[in-house]
C-alpha atoms as a PDB file:
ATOM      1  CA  UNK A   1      55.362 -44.435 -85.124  1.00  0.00           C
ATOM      2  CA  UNK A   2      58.278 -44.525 -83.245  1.00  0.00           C
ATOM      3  CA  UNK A   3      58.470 -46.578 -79.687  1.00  0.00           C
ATOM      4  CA  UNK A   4      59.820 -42.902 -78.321  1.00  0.00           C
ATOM      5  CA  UNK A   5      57.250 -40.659 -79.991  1.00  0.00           C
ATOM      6  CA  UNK A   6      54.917 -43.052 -78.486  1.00  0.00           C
ATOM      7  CA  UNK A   7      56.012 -42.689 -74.800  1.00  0.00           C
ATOM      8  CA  UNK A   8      56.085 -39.170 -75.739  1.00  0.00           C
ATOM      9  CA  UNK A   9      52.814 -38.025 -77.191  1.00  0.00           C
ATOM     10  CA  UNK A  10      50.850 -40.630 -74.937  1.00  0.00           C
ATOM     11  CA  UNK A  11      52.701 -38.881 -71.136  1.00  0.00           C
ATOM     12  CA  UNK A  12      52.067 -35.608 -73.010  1.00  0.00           C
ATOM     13  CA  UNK A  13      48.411 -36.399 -74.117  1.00  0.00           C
ATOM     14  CA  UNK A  14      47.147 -37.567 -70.566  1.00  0.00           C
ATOM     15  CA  UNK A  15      49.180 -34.596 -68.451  1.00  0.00           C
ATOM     16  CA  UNK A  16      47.559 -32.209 -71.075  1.00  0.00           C
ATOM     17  CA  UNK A  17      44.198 -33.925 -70.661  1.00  0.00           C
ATOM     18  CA  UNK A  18      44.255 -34.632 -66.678  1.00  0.00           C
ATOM     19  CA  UNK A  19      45.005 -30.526 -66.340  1.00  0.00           C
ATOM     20  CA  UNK A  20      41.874 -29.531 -68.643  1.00  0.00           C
ATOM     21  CA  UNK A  21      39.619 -31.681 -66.877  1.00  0.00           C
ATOM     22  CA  UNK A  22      40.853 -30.844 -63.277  1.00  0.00           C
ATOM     23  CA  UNK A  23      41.814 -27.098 -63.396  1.00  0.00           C
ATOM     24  CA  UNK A  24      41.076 -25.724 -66.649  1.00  0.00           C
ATOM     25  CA  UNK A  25      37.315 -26.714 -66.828  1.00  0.00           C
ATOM     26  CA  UNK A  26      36.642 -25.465 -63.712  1.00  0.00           C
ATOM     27  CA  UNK A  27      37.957 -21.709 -63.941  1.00  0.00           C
ATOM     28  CA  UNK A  28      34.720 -20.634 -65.650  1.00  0.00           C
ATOM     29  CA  UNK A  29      35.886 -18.682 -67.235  1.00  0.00           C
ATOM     30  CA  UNK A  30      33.694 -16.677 -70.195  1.00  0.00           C
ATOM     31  CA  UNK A  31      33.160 -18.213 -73.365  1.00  0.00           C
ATOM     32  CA  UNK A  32      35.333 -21.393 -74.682  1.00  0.00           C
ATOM     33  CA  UNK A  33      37.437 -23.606 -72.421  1.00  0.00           C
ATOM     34  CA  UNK A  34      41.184 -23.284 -73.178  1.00  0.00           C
ATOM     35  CA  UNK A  35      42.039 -26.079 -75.168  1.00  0.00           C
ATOM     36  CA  UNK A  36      45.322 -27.398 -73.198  1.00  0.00           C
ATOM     37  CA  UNK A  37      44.908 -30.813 -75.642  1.00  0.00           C
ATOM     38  CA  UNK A  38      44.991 -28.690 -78.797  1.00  0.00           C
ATOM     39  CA  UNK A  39      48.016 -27.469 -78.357  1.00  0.00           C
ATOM     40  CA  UNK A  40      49.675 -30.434 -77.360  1.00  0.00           C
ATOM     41  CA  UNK A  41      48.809 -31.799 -80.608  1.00  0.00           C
ATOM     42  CA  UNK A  42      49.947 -28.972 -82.369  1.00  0.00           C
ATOM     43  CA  UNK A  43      52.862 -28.755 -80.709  1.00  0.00           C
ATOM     44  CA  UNK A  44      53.894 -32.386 -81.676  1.00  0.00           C
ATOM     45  CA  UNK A  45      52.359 -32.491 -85.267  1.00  0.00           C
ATOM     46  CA  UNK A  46      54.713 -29.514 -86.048  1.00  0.00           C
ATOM     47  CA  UNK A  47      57.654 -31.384 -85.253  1.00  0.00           C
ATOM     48  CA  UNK A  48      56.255 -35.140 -86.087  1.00  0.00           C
ATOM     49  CA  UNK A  49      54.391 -33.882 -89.724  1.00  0.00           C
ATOM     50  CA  UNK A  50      51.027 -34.717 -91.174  1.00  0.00           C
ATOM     51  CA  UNK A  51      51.151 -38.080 -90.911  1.00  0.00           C
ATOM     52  CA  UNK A  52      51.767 -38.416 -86.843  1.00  0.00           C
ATOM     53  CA  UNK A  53      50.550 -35.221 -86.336  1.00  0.00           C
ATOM     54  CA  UNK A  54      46.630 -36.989 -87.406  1.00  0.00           C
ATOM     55  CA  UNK A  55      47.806 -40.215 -85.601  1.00  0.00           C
ATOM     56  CA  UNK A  56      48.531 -37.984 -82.145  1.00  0.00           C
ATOM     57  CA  UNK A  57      45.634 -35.715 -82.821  1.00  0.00           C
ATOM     58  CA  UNK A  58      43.063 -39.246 -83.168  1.00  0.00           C
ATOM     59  CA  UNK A  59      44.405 -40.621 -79.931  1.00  0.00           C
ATOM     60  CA  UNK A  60      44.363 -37.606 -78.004  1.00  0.00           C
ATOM     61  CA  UNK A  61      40.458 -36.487 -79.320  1.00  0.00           C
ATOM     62  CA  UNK A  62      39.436 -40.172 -78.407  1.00  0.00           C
ATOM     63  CA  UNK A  63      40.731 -39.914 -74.990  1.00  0.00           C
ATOM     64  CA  UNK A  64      39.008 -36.638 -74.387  1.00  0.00           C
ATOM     65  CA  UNK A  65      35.682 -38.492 -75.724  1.00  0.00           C
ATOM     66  CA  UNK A  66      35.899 -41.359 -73.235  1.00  0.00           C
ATOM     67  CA  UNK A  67      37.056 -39.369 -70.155  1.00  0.00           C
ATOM     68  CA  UNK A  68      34.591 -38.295 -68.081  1.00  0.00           C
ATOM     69  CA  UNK A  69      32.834 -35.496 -67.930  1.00  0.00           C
ATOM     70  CA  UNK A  70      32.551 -35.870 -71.854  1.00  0.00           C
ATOM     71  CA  UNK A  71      28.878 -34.745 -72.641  1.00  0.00           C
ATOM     72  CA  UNK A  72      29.341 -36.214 -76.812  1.00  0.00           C
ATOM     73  CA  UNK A  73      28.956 -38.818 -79.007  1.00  0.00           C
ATOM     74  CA  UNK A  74      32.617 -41.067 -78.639  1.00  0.00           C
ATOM     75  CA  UNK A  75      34.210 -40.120 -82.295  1.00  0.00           C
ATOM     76  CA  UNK A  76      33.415 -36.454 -82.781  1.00  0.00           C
ATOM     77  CA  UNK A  77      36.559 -34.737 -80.627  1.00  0.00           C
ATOM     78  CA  UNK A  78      38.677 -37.501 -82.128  1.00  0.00           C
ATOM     79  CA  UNK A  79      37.563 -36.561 -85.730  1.00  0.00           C
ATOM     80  CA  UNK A  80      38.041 -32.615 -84.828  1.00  0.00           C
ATOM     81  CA  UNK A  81      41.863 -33.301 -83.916  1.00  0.00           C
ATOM     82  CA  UNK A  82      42.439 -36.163 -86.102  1.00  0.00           C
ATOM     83  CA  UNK A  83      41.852 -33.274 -88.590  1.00  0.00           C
ATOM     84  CA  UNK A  84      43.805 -30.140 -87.444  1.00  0.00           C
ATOM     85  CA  UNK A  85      46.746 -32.538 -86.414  1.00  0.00           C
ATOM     86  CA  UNK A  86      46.968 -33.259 -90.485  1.00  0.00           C
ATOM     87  CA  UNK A  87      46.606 -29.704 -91.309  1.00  0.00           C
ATOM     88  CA  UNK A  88      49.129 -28.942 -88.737  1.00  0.00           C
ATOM     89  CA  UNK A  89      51.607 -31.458 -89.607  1.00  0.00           C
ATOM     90  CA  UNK A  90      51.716 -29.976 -93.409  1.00  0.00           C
ATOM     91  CA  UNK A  91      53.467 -26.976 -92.221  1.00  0.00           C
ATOM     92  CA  UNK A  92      55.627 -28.374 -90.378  1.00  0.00           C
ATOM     93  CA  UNK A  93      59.754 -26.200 -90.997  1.00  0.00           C
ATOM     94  CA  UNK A  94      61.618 -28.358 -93.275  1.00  0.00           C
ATOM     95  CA  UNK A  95      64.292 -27.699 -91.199  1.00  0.00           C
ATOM     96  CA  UNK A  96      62.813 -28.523 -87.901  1.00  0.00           C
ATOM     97  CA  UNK A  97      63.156 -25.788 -86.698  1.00  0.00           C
ATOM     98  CA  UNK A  98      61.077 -22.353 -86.191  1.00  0.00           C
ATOM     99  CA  UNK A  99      62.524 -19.220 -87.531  1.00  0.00           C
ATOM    100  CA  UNK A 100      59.771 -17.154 -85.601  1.00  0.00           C
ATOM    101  CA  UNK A 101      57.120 -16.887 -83.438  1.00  0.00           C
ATOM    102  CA  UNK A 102      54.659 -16.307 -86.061  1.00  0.00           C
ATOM    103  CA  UNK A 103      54.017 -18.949 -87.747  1.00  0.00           C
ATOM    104  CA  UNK A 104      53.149 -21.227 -84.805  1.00  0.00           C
ATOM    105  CA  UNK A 105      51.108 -18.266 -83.789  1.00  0.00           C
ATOM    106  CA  UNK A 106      49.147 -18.472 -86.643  1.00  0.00           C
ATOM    107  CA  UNK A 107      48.902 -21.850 -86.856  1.00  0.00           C
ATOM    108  CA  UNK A 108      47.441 -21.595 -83.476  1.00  0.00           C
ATOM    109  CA  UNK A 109      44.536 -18.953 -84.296  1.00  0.00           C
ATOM    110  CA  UNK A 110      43.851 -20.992 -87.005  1.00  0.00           C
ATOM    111  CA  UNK A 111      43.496 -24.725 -85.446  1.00  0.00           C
ATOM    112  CA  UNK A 112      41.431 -23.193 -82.203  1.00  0.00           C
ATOM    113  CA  UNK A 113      38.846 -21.241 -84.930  1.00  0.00           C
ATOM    114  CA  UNK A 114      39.062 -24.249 -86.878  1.00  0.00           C
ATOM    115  CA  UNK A 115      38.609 -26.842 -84.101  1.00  0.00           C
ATOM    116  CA  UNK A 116      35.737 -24.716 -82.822  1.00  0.00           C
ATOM    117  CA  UNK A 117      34.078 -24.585 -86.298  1.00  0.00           C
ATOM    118  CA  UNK A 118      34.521 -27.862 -86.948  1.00  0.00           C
ATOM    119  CA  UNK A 119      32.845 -29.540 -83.495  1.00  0.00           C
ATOM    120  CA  UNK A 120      30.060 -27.332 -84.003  1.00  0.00           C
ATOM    121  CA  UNK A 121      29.838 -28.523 -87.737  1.00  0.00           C
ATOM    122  CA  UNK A 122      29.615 -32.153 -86.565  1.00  0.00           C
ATOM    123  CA  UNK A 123      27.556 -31.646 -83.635  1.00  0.00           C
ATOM    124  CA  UNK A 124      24.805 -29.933 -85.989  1.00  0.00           C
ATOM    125  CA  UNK A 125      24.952 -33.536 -87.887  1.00  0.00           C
ATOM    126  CA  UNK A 126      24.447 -35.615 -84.937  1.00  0.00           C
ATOM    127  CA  UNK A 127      21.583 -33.297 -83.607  1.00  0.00           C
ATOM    128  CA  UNK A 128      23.373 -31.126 -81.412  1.00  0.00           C
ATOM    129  CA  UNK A 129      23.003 -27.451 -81.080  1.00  0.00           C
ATOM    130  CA  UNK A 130      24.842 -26.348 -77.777  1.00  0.00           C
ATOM    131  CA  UNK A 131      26.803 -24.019 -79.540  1.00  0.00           C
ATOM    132  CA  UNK A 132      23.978 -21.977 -81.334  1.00  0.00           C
ATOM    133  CA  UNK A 133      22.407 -21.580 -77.318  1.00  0.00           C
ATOM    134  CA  UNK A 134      26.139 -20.393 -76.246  1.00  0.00           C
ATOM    135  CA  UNK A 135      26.746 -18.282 -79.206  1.00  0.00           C
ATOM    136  CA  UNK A 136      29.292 -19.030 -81.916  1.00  0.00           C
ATOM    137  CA  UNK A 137      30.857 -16.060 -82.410  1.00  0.00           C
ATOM    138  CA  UNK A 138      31.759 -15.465 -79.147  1.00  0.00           C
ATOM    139  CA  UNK A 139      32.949 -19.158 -78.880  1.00  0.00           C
ATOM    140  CA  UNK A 140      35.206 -18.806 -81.838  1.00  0.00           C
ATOM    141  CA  UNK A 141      36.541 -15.089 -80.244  1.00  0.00           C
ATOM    142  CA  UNK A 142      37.349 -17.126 -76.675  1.00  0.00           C
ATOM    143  CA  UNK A 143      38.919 -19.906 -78.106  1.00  0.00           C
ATOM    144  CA  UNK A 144      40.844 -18.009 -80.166  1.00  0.00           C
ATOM    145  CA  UNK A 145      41.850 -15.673 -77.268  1.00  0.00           C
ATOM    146  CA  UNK A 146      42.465 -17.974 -74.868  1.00  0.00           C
ATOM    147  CA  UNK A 147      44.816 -20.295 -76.852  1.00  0.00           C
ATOM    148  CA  UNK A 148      46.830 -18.095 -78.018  1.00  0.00           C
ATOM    149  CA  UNK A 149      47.777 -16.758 -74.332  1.00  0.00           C
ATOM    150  CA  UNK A 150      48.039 -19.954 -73.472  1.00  0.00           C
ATOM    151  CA  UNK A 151      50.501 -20.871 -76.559  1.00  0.00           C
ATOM    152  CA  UNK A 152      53.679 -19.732 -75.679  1.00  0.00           C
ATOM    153  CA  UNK A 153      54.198 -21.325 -72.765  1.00  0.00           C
ATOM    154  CA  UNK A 154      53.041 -25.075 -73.928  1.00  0.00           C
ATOM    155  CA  UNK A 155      53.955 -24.879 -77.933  1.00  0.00           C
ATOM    156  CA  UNK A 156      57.303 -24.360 -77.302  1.00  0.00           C
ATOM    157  CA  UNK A 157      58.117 -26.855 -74.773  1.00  0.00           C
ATOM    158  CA  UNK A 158      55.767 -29.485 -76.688  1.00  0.00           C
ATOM    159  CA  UNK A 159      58.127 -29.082 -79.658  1.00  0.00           C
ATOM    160  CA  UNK A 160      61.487 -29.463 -77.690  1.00  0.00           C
ATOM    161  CA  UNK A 161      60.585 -32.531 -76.145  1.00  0.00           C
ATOM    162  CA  UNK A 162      59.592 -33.860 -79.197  1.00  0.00           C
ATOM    163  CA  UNK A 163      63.003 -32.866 -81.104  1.00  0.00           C
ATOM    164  CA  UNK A 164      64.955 -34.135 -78.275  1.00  0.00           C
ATOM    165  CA  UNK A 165      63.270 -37.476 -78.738  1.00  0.00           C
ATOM    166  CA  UNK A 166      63.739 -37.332 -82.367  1.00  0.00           C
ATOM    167  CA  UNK A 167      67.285 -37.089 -82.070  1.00  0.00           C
ATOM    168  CA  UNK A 168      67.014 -39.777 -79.571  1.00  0.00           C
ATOM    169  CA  UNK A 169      70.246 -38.572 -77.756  1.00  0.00           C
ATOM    170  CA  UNK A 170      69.966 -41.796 -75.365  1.00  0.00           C
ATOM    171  CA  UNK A 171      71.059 -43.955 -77.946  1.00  0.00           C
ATOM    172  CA  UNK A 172      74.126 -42.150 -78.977  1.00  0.00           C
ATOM    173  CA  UNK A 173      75.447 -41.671 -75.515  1.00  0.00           C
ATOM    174  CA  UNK A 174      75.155 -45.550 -75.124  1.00  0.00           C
ATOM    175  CA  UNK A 175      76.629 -46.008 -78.576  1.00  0.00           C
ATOM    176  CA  UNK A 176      79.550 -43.775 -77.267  1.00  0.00           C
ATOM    177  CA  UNK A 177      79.720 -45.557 -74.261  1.00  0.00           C
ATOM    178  CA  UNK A 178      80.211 -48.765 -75.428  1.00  0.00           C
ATOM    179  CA  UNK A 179      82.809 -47.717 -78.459  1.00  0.00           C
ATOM    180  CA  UNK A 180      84.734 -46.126 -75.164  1.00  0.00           C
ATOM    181  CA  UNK A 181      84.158 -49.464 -73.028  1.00  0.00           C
ATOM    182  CA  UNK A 182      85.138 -51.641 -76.217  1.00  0.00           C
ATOM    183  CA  UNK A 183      88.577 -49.642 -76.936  1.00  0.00           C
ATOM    184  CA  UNK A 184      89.280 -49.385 -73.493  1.00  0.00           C
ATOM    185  CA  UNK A 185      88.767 -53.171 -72.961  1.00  0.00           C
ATOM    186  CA  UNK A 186      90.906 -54.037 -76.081  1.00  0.00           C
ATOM    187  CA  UNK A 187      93.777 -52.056 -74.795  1.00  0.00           C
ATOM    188  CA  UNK A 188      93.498 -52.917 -71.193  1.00  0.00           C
ATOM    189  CA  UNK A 189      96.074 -54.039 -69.368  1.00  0.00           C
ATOM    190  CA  UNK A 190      98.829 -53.405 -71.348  1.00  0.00           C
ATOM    191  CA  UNK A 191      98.728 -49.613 -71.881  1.00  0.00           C
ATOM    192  CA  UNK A 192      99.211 -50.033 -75.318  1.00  0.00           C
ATOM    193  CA  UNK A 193      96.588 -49.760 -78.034  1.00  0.00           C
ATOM    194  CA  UNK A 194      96.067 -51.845 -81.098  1.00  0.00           C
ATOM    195  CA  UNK A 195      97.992 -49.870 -83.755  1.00  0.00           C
ATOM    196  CA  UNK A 196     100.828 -49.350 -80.864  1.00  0.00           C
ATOM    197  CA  UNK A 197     100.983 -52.953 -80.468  1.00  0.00           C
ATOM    198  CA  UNK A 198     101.496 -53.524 -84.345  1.00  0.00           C
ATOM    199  CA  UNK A 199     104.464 -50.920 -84.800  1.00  0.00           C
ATOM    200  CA  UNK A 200     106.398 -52.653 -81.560  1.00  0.00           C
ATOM    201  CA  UNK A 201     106.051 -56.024 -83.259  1.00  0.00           C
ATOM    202  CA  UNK A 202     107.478 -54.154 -86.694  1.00  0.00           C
ATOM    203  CA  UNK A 203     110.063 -52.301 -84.493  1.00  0.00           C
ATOM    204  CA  UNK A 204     110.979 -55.714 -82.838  1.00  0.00           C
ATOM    205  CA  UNK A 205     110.783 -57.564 -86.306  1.00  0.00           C
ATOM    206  CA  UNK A 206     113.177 -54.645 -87.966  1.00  0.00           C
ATOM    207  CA  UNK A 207     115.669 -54.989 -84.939  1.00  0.00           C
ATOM    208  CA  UNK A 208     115.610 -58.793 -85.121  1.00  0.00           C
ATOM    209  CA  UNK A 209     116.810 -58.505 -88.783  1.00  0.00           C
ATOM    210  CA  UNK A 210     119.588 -56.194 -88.686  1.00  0.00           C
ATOM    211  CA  UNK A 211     121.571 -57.979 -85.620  1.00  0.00           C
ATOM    212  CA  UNK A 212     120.875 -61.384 -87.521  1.00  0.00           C
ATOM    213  CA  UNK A 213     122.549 -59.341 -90.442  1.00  0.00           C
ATOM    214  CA  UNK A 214     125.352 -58.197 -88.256  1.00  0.00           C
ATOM    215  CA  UNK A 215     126.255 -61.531 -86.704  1.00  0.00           C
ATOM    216  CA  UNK A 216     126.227 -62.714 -90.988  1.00  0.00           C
ATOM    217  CA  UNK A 217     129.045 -60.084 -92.055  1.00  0.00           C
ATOM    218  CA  UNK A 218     130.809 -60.584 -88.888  1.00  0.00           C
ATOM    219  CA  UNK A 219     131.133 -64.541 -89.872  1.00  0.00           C
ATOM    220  CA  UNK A 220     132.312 -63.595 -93.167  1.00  0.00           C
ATOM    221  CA  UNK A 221     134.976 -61.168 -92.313  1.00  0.00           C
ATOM    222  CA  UNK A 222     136.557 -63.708 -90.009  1.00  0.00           C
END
């Protein structure tokens, strides 16, 4: 990955994560948690592809399994994402850009159901069966719910951000700059440019020729 998508997704990852933990968690509110984290990684695995979208989606379900209050086996949020960042990076616009509010939409219903699905899946491997206490259904209804509210204000943005530092318009302002700085330091000082300077000498070279040509005939007629 690039040195900017990895400043990117890793300020994006731990903002995303620090507001879960601190606010989110503790609304209690009925059912599933939001899932701020998912939809950072959905957000950037639409714009980055398959391929970053399961390298973002690793990093960011690790760092949800270490943090504290994390209740799980390290490894089994980190899997979950891992695998709906891949799924979500294989739609991602050939064109970069979304058409409609739809799709992402979708693509958001989906990854919370799946995400949901798929923790409980692994949880039932390693032993664990919080979810069948809590109730699946309405787990996958809440998660569902909730994400998709929460969607259209952090999808969006999350995509932006990560255009903007594909196109990596930092580097062609200071390529600018310096073309500017470089032709501006060539033709300092004189006020003339390069190609000016050229056509003077020519000018200079032309007018040389004819007066030596004058003086010439005006030898020979005396």
């Amino acid at each position: 990955m690039r040195v900017n998508r990895i400043l990117l997704s890793s300020s994006l990852i731990v903002v995303a994560l620090v507001i879960q933990v601190s606010v989110l968690a503790r609304l209690h509110l009925p059912g599933a948690v939001p899932d701020l984290l998912l939809l950072v990684v959905l957000g950037l695995a639409l714009v980055y592809g398959h391929v970053g979208g399961a390298l973002v989606g690793f990093a960011a379900g690790l760092l949800a399994d270490l943090a504290p209050p994390a209740d799980h086996a390290a490894g089994r949020y980190a899997l979950v994402l891992c695998v709906i960042g891949y799924l979500a990076g294989l739609v991602k616009p050939e064109s970069g850009q979304v058409k409609t509010a739809a799709g992402p939409m979708l693509v958001v219903v989906a990854a919370a159901v799946g995400s949901t699905l798929l923790y409980a899946g692994v949880g039932a491997l390693v032993g664990d069966t919080a979810a069948r206490h809590v109730g699946l259904s309405g787990l996958l209804f809440t998660a569902a719910l909730y994400d998709l509210l929460l969607a259209p204000f952090v999808v969006p943005g999350v995509m932006a951000l990560a255009r903007r530092a594909e196109n990596d318009p930092l580097a062609d302002t200071n390529s600018t700059r310096s073309g500017d700085i470089s032709s501006g330091w060539l033709s300092g000082g004189t006020g003339l440019s390069i190609g000016g300077r050229r056509n003077g000498l020519r000018v200079r070279a032309a007018r040389a020729r004819s007066a030596r040509a004058g003086r010439i005939k005006g030898v020979k007629r005396l």
